[in-house]
Structures are given as C-alpha cells and as structure tokens.
PDB file of N, CA and C in Angstrom:
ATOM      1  N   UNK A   1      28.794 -11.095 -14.908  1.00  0.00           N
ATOM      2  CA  UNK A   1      27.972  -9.907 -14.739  1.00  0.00           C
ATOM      3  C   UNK A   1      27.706  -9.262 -16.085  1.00  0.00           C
ATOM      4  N   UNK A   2      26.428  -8.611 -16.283  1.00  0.00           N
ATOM      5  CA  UNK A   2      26.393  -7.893 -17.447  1.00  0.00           C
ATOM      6  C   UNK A   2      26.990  -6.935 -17.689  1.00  0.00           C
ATOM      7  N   UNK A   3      27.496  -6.438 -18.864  1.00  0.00           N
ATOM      8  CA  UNK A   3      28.196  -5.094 -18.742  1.00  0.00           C
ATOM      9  C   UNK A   3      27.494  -3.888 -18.818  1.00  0.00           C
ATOM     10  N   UNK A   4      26.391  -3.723 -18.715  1.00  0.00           N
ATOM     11  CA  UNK A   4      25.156  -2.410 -18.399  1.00  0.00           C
ATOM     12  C   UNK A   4      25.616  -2.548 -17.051  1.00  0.00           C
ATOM     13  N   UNK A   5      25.345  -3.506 -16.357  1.00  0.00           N
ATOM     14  CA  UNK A   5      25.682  -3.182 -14.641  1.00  0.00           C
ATOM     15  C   UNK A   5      26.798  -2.628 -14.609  1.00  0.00           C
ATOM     16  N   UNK A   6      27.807  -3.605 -14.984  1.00  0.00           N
ATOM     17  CA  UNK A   6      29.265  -2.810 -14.697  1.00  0.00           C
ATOM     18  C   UNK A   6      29.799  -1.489 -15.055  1.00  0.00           C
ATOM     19  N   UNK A   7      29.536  -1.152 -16.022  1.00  0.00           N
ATOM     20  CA  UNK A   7      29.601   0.182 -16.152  1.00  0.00           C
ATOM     21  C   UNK A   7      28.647   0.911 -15.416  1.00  0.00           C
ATOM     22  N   UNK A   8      27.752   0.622 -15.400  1.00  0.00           N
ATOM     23  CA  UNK A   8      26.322   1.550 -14.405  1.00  0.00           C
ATOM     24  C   UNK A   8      26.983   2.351 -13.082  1.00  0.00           C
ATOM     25  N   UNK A   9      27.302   0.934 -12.773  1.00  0.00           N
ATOM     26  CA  UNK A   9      27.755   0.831 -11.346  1.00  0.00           C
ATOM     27  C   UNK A   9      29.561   1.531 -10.894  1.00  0.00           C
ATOM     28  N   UNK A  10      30.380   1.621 -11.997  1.00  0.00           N
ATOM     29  CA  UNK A  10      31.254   2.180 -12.079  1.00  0.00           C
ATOM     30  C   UNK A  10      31.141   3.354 -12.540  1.00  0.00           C
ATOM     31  N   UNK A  11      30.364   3.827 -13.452  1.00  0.00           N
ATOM     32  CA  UNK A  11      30.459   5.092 -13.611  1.00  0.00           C
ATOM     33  C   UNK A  11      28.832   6.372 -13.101  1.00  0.00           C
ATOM     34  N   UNK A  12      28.204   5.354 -12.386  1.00  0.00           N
ATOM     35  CA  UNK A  12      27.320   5.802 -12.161  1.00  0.00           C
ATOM     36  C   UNK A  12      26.488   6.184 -11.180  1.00  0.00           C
ATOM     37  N   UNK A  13      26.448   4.875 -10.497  1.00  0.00           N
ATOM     38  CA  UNK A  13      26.574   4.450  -9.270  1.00  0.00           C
ATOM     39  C   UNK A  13      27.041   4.732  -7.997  1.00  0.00           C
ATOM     40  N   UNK A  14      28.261   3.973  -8.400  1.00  0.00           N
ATOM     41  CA  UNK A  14      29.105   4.540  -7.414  1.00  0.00           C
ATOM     42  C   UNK A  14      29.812   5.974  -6.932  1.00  0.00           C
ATOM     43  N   UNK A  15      29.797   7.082  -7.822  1.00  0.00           N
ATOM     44  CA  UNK A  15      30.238   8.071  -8.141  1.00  0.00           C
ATOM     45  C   UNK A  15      29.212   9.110  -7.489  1.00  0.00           C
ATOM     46  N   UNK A  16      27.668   8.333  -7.748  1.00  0.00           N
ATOM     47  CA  UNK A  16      26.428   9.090  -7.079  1.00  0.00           C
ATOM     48  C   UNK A  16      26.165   8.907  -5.436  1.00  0.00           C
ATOM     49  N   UNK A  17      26.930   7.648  -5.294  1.00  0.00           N
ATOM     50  CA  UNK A  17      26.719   6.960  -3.827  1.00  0.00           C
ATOM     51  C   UNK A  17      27.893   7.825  -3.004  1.00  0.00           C
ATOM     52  N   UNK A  18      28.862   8.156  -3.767  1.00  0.00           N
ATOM     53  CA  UNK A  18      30.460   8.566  -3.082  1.00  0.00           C
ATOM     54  C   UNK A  18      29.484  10.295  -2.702  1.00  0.00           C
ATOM     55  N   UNK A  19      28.886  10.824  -3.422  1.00  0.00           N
ATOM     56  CA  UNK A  19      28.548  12.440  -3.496  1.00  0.00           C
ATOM     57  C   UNK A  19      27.681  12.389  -2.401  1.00  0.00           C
ATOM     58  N   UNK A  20      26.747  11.469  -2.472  1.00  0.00           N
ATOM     59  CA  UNK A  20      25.788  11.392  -1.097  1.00  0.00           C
ATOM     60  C   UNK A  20      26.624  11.384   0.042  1.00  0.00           C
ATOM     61  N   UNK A  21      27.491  10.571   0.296  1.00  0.00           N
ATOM     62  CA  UNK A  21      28.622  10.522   1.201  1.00  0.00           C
ATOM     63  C   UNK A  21      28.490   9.324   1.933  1.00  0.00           C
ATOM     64  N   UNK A  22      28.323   8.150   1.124  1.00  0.00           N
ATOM     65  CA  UNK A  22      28.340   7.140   1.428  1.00  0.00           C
ATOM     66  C   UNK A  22      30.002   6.955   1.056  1.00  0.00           C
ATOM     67  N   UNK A  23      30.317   5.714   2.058  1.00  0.00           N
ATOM     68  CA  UNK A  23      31.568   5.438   1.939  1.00  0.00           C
ATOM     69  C   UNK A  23      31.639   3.987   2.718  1.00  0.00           C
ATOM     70  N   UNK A  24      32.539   3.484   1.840  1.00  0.00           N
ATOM     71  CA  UNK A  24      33.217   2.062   2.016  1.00  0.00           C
ATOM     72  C   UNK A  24      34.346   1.444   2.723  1.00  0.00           C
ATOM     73  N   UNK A  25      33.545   0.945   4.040  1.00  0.00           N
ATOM     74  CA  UNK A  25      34.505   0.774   5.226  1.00  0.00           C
ATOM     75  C   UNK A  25      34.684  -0.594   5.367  1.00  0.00           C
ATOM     76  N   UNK A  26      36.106  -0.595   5.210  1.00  0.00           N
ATOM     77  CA  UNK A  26      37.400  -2.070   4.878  1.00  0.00           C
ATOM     78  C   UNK A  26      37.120  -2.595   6.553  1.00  0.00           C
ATOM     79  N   UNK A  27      36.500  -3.932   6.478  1.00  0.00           N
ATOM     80  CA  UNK A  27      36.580  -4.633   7.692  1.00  0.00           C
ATOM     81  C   UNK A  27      38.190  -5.557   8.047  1.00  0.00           C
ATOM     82  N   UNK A  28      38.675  -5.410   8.650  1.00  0.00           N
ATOM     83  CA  UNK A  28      39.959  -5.864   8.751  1.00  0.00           C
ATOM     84  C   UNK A  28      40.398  -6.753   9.882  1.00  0.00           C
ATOM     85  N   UNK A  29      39.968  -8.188   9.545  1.00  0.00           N
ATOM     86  CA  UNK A  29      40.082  -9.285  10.718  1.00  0.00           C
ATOM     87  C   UNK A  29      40.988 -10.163  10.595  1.00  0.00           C
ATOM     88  N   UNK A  30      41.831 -10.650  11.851  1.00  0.00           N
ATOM     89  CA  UNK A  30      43.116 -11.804  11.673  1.00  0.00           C
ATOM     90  C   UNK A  30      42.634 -12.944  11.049  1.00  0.00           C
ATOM     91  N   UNK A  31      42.653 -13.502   9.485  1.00  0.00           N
ATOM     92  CA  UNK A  31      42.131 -14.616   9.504  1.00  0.00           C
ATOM     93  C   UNK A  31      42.302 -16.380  10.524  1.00  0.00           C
ATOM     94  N   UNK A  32      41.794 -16.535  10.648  1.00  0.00           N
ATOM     95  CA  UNK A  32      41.913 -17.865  11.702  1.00  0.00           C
ATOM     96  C   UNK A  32      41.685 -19.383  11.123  1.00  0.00           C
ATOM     97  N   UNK A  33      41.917 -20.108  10.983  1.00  0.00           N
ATOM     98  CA  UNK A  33      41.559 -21.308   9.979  1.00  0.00           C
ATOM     99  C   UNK A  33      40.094 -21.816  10.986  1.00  0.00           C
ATOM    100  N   UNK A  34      40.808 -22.221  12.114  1.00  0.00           N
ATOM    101  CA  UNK A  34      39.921 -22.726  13.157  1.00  0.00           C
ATOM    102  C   UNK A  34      38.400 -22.303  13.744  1.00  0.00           C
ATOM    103  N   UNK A  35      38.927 -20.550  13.833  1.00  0.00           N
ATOM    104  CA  UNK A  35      37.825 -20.414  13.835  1.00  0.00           C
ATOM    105  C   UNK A  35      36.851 -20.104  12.804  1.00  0.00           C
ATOM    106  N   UNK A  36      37.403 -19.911  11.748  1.00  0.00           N
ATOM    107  CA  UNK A  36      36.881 -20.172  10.559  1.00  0.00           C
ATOM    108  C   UNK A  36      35.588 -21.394  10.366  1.00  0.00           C
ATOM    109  N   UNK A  37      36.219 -22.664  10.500  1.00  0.00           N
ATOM    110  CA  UNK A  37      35.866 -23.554  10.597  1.00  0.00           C
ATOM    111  C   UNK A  37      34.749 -24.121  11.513  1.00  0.00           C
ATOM    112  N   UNK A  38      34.702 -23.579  12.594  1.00  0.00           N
ATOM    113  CA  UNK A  38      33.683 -23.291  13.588  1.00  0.00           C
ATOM    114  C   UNK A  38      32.336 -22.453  12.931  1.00  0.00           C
ATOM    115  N   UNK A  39      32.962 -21.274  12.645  1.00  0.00           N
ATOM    116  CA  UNK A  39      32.137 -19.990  11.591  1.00  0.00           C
ATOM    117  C   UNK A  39      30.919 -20.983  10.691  1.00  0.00           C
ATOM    118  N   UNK A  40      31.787 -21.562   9.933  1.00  0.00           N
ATOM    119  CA  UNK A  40      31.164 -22.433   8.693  1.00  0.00           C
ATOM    120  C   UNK A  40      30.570 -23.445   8.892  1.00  0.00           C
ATOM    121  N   UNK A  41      30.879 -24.519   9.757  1.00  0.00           N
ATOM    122  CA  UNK A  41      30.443 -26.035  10.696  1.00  0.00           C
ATOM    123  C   UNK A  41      29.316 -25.613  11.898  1.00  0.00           C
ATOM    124  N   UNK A  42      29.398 -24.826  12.568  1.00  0.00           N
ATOM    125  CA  UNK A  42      28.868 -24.806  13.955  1.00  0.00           C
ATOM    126  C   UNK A  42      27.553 -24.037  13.903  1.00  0.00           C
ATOM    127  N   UNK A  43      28.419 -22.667  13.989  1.00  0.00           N
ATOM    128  CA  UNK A  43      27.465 -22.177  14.519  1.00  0.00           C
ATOM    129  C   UNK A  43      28.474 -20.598  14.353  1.00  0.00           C
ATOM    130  N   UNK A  44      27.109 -19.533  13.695  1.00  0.00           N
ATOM    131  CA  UNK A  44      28.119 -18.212  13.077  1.00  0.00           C
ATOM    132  C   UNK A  44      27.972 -17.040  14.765  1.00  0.00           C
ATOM    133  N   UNK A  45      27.327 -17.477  15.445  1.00  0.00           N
ATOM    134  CA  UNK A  45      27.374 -16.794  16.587  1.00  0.00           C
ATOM    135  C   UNK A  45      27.239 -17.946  18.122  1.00  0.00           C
ATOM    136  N   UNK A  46      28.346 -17.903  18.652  1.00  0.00           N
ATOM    137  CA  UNK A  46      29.006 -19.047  19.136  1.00  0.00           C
ATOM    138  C   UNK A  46      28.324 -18.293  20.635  1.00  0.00           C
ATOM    139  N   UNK A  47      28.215 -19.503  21.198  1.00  0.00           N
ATOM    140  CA  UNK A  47      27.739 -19.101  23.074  1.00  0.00           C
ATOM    141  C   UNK A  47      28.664 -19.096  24.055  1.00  0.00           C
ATOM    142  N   UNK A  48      28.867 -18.370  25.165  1.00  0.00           N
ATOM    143  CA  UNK A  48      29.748 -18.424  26.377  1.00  0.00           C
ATOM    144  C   UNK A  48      30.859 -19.435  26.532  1.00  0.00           C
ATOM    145  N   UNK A  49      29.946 -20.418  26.584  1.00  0.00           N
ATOM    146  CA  UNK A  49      30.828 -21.749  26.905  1.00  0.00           C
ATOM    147  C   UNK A  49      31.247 -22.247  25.517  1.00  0.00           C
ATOM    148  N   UNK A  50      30.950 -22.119  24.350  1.00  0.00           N
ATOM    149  CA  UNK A  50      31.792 -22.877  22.883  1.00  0.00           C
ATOM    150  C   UNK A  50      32.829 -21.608  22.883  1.00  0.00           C
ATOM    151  N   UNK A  51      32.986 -19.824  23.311  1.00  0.00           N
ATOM    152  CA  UNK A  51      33.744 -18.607  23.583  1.00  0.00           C
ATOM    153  C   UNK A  51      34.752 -19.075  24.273  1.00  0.00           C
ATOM    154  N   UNK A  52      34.406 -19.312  25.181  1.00  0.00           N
ATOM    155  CA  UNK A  52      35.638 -19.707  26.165  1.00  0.00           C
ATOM    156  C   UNK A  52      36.331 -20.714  25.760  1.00  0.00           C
ATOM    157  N   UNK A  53      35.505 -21.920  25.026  1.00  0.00           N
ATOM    158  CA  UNK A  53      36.703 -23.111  25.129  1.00  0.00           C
ATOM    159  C   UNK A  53      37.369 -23.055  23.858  1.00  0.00           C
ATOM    160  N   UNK A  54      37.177 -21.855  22.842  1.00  0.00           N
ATOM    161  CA  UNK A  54      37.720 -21.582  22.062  1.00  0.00           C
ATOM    162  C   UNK A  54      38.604 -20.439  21.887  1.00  0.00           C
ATOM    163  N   UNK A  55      38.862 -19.780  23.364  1.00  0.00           N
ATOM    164  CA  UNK A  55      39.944 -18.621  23.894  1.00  0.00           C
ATOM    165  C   UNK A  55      40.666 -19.961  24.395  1.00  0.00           C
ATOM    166  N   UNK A  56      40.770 -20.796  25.129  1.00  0.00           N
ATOM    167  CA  UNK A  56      41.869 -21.691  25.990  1.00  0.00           C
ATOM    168  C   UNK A  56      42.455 -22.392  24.656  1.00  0.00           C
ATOM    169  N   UNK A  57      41.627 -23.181  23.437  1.00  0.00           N
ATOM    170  CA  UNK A  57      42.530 -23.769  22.513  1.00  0.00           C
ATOM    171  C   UNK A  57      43.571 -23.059  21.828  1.00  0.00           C
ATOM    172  N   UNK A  58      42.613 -21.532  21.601  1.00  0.00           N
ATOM    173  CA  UNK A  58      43.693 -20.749  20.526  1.00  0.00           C
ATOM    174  C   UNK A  58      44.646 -19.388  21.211  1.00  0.00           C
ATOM    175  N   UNK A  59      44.563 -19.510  22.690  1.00  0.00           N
ATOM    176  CA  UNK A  59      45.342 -18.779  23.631  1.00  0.00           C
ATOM    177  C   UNK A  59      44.919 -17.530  23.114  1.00  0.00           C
ATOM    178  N   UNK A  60      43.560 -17.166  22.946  1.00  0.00           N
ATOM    179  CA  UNK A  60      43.246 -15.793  22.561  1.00  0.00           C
ATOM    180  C   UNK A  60      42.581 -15.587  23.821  1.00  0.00           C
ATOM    181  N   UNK A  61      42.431 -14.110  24.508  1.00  0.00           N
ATOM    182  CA  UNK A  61      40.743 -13.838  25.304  1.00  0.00           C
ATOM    183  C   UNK A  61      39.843 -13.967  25.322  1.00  0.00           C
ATOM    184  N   UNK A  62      38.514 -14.228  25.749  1.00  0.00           N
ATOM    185  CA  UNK A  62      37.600 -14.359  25.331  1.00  0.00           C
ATOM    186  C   UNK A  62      37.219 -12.795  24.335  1.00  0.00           C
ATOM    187  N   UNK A  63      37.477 -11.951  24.498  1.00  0.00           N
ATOM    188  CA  UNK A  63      37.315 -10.852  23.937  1.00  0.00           C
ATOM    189  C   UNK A  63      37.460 -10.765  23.017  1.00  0.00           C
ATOM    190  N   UNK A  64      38.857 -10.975  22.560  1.00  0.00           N
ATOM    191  CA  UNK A  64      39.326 -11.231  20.900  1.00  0.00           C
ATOM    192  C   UNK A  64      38.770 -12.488  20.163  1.00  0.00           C
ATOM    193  N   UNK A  65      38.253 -13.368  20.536  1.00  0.00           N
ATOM    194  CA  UNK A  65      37.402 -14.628  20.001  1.00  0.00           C
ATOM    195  C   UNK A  65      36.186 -14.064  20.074  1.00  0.00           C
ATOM    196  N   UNK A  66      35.147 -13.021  20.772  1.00  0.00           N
ATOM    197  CA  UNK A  66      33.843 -12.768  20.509  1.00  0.00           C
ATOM    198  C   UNK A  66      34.232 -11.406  19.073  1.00  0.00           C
ATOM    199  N   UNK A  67      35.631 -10.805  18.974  1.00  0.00           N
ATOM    200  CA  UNK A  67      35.957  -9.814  18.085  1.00  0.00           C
ATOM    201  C   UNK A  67      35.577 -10.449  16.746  1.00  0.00           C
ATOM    202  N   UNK A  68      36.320 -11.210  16.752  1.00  0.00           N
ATOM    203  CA  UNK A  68      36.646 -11.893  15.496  1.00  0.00           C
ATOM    204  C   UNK A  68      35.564 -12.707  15.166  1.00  0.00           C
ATOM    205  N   UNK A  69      34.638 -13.349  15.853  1.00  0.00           N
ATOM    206  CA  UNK A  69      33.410 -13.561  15.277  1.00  0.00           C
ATOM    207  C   UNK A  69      32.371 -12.488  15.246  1.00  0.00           C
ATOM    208  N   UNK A  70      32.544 -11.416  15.644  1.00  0.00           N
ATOM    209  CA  UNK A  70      31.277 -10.114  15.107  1.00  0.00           C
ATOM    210  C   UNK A  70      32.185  -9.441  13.761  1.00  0.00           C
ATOM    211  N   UNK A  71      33.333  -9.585  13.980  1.00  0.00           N
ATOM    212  CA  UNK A  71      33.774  -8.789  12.549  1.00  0.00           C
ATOM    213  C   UNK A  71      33.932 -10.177  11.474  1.00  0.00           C
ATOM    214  N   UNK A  72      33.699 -11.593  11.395  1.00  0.00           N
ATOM    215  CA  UNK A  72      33.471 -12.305  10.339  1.00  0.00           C
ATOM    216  C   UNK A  72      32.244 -12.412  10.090  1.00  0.00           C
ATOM    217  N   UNK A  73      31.147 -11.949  10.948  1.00  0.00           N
ATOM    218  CA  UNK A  73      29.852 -11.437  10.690  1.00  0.00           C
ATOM    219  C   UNK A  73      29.720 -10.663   9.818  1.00  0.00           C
ATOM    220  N   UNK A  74      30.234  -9.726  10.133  1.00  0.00           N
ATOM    221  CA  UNK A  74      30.007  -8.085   9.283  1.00  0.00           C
ATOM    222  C   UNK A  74      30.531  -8.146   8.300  1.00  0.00           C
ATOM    223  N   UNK A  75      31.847  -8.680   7.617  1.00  0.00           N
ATOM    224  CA  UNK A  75      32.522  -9.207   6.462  1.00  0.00           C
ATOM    225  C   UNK A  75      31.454  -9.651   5.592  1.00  0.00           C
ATOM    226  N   UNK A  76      30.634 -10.934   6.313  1.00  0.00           N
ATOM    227  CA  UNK A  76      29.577 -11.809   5.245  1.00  0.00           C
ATOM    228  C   UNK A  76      28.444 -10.637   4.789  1.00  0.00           C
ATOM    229  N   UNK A  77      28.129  -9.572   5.740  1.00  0.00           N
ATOM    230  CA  UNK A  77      27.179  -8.649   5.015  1.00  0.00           C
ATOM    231  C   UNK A  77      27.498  -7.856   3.955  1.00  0.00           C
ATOM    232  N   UNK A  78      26.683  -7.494   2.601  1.00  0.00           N
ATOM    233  CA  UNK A  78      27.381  -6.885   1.556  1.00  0.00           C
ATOM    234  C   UNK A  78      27.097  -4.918   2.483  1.00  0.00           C
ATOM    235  N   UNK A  79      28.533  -4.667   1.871  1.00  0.00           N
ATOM    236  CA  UNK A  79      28.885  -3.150   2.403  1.00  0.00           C
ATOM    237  C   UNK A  79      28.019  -2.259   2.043  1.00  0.00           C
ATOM    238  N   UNK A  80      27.579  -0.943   2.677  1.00  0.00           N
ATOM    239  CA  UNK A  80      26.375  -0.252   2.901  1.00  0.00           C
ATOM    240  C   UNK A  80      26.724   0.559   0.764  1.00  0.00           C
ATOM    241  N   UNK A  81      28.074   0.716   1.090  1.00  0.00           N
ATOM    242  CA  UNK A  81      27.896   0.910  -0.773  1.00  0.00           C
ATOM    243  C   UNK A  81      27.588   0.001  -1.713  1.00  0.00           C
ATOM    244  N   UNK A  82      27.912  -1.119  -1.367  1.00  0.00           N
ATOM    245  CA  UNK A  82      27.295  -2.205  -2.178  1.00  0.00           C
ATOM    246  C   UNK A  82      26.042  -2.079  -2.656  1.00  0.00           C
ATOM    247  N   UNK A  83      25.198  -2.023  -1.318  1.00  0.00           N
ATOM    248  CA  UNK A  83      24.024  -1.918  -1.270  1.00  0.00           C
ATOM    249  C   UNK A  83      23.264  -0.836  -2.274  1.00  0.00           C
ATOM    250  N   UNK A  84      24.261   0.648  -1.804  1.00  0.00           N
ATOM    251  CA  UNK A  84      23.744   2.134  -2.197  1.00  0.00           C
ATOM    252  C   UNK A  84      23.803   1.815  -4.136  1.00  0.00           C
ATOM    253  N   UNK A  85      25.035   1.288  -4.504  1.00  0.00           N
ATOM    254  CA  UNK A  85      25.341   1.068  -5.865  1.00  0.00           C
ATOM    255  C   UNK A  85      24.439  -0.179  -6.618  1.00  0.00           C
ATOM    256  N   UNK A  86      23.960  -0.787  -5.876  1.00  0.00           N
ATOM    257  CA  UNK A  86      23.308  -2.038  -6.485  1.00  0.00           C
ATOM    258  C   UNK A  86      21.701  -1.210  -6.408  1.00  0.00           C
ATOM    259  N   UNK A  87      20.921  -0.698  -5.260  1.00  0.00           N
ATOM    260  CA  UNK A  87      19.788  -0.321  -5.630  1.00  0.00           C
ATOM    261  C   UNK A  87      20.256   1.050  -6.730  1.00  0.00           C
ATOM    262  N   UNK A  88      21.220   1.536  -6.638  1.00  0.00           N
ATOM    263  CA  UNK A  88      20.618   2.614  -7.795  1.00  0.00           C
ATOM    264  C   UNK A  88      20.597   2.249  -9.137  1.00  0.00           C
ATOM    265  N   UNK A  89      21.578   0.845  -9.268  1.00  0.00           N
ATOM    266  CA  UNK A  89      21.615   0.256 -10.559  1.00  0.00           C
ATOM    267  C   UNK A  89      19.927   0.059 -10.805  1.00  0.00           C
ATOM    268  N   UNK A  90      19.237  -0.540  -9.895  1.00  0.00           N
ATOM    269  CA  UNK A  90      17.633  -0.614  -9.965  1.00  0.00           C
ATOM    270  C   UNK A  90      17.129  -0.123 -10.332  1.00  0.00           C
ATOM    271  N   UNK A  91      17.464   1.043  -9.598  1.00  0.00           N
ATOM    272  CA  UNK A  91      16.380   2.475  -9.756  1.00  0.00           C
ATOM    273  C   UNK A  91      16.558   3.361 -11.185  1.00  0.00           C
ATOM    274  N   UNK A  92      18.343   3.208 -12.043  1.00  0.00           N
ATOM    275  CA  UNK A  92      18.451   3.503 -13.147  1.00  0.00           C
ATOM    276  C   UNK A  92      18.115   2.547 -13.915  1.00  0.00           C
ATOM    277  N   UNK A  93      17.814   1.431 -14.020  1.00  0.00           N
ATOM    278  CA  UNK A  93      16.709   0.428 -15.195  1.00  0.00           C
ATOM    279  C   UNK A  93      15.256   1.057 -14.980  1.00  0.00           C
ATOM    280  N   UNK A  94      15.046   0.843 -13.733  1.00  0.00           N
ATOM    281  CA  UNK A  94      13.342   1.233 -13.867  1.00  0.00           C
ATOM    282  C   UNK A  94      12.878   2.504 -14.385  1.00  0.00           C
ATOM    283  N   UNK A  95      14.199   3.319 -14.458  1.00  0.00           N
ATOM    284  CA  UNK A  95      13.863   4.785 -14.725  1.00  0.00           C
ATOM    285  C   UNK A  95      13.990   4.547 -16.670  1.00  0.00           C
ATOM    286  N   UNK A  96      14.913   3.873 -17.042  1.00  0.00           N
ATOM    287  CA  UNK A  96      15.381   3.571 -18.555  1.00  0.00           C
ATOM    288  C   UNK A  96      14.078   3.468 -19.078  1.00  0.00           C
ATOM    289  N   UNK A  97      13.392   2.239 -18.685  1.00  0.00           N
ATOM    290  CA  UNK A  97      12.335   0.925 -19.102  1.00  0.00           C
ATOM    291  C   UNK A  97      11.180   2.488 -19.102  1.00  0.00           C
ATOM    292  N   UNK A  98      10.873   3.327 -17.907  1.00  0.00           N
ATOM    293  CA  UNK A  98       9.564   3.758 -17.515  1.00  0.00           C
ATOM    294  C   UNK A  98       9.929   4.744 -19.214  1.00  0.00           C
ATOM    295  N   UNK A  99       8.917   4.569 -20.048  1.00  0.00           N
ATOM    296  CA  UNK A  99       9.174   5.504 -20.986  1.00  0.00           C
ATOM    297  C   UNK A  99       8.292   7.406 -20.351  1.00  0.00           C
ATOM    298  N   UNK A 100       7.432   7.632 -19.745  1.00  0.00           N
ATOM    299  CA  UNK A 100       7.630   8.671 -19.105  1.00  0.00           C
ATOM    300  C   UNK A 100       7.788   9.414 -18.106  1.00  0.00           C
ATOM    301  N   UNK A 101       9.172   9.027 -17.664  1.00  0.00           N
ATOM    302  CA  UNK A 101       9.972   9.273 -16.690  1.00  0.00           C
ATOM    303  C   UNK A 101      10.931  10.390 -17.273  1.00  0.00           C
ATOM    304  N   UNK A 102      11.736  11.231 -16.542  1.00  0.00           N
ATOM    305  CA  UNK A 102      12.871  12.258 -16.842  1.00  0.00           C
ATOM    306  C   UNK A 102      13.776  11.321 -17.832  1.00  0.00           C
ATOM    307  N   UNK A 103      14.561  11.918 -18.624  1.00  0.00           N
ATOM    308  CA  UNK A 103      15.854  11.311 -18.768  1.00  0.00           C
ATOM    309  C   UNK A 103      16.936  11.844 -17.704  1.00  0.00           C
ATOM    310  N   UNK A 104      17.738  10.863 -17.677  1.00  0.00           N
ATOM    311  CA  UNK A 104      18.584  10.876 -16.625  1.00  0.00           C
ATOM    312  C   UNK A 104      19.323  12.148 -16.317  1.00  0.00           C
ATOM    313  N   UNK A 105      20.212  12.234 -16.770  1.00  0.00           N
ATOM    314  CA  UNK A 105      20.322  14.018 -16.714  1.00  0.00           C
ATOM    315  C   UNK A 105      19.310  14.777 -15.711  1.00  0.00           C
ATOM    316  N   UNK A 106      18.456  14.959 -16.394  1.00  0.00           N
ATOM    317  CA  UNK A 106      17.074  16.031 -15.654  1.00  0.00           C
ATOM    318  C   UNK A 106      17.133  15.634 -14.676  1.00  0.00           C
ATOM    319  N   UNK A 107      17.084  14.359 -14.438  1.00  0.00           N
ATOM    320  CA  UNK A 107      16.957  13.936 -13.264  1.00  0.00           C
ATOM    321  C   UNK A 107      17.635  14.177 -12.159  1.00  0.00           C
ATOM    322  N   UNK A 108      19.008  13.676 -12.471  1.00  0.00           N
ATOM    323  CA  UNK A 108      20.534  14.459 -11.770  1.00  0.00           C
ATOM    324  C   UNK A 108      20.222  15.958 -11.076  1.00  0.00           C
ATOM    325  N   UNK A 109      19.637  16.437 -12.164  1.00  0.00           N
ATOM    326  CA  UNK A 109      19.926  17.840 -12.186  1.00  0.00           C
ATOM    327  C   UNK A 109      18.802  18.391 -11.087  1.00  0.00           C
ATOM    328  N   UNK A 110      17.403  17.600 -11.473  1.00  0.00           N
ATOM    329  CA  UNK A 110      16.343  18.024 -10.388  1.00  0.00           C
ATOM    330  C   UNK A 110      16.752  17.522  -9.050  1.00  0.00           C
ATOM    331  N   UNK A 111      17.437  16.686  -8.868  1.00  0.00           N
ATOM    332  CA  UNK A 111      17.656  15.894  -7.168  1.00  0.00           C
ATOM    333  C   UNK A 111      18.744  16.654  -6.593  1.00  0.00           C
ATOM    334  N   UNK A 112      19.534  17.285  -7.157  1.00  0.00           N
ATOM    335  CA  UNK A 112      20.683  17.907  -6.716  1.00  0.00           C
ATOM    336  C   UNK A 112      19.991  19.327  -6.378  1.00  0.00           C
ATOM    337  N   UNK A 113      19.099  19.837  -7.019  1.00  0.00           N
ATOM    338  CA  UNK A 113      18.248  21.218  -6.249  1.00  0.00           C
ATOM    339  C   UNK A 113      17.034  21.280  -5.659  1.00  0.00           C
ATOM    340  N   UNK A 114      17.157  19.494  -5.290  1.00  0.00           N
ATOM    341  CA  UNK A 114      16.043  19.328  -4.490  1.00  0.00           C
ATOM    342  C   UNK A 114      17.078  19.378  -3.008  1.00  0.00           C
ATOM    343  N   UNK A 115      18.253  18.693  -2.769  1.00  0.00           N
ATOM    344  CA  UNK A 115      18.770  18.140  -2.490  1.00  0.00           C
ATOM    345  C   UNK A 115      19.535  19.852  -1.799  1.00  0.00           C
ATOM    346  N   UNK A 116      19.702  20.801  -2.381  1.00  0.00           N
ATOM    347  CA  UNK A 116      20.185  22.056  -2.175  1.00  0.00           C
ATOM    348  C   UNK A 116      19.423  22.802  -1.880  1.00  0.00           C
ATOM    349  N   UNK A 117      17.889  22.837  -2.119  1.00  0.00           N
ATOM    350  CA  UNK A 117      17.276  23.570  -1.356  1.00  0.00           C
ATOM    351  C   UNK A 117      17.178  23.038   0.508  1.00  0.00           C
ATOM    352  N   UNK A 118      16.854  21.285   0.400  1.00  0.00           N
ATOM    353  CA  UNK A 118      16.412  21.530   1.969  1.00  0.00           C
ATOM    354  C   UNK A 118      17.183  22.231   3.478  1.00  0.00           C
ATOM    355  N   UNK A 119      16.685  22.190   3.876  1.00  0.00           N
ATOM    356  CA  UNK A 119      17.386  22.553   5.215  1.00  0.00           C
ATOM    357  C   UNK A 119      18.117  21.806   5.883  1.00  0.00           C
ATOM    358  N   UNK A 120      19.024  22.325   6.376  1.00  0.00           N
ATOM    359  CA  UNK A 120      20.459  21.397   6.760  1.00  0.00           C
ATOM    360  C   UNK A 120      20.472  21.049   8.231  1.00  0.00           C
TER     361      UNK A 120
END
C-alpha cells in the first residue's frame, strides 16, 4: 500500500468516518473447514437440500448451517468503514489534485457547520 493512503486513512479517514458515527462491526463466525470448503468449491449460497445434507454430516441444524453461511457472506463484504475510509481517501486526492478547491481545513471546518446547522 502507499503510504499517502495509510496515513490518510489512519489519521484521516478513519477518525472522520468514527465522528460521522460510522462504526466497525466484528462479524464473529465458528470457523468450519467443511463448510468452508463447500463456501469456496460449490456454491457461496447453498439450497434446501445441499442445507440439510450438510446439518446431518456436521450434526449442526439446519439453522446454524444457513447462520454460518450468511455470516461467511458478510465476512467476504468489505465493512461499511472500510468503505466510508476508502471513499474519503478518494474524495481527499480529488480535493488535493483539484487546484481550486478549499484546502482541507476550510473544508473540515465548512462541513461541520453545514453539518450543525441542519435539522435534526
């Protein structure tokens, strides 16, 4: 990674994404080899009948086998801060590059009393 991003994004970024009140929610799933392996080989959203015959091999419910494949879903998506910190890294190059654009600061400073005037 470059180190303009990394710092951007550590001191910049993310710090702006945390104030908005974005926040970074830890998906927390039993890893499984098997069904893992299914995940990666098959098929990432499995049907009734591949559900079931994969609750009888691994003595899970069908419930906890449709769990664990919507939360190894959501794992593979990058996290809504990811997201928030990676476009603002964007949006602070395009603002760098635009030579008449605010400098950053002003900028800060105008969005935060834009941001304080509206209505709640």
């Amino acid at each position: 990674m470059e180190s303009r991003f990394i710092l951007s994004v550590r001191f910049i970024a993310s710090p702006f994404a945390r104030f908005l009140g974005v926040i970074d929610k830890r998906i927390a799933f039993v890893p499984n080899t098997f069904c893992e392996k299914v995940y990666q080989t098959i098929t990432k959203s499995p049907n009734a009948e591949r559900i079931e015959g994969l609750s009888k091999q691994l003595g899970w419910s069908i419930r906890e086998v449709e769990r664990w494949f919507k939360n190894r879903r959501k794992q593979s998506k990058p996290s809504l801060m990811k997201k928030a910190t990676e476009s603002r890294y964007s949006v602070n190059n395009k603002m760098c590059m635009a030579r008449h654009m605010l400098p950053l600061q002003d900028f800060f400073r105008q969005f935060i009393d834009f941001i304080q005037k509206q209505p709640a």
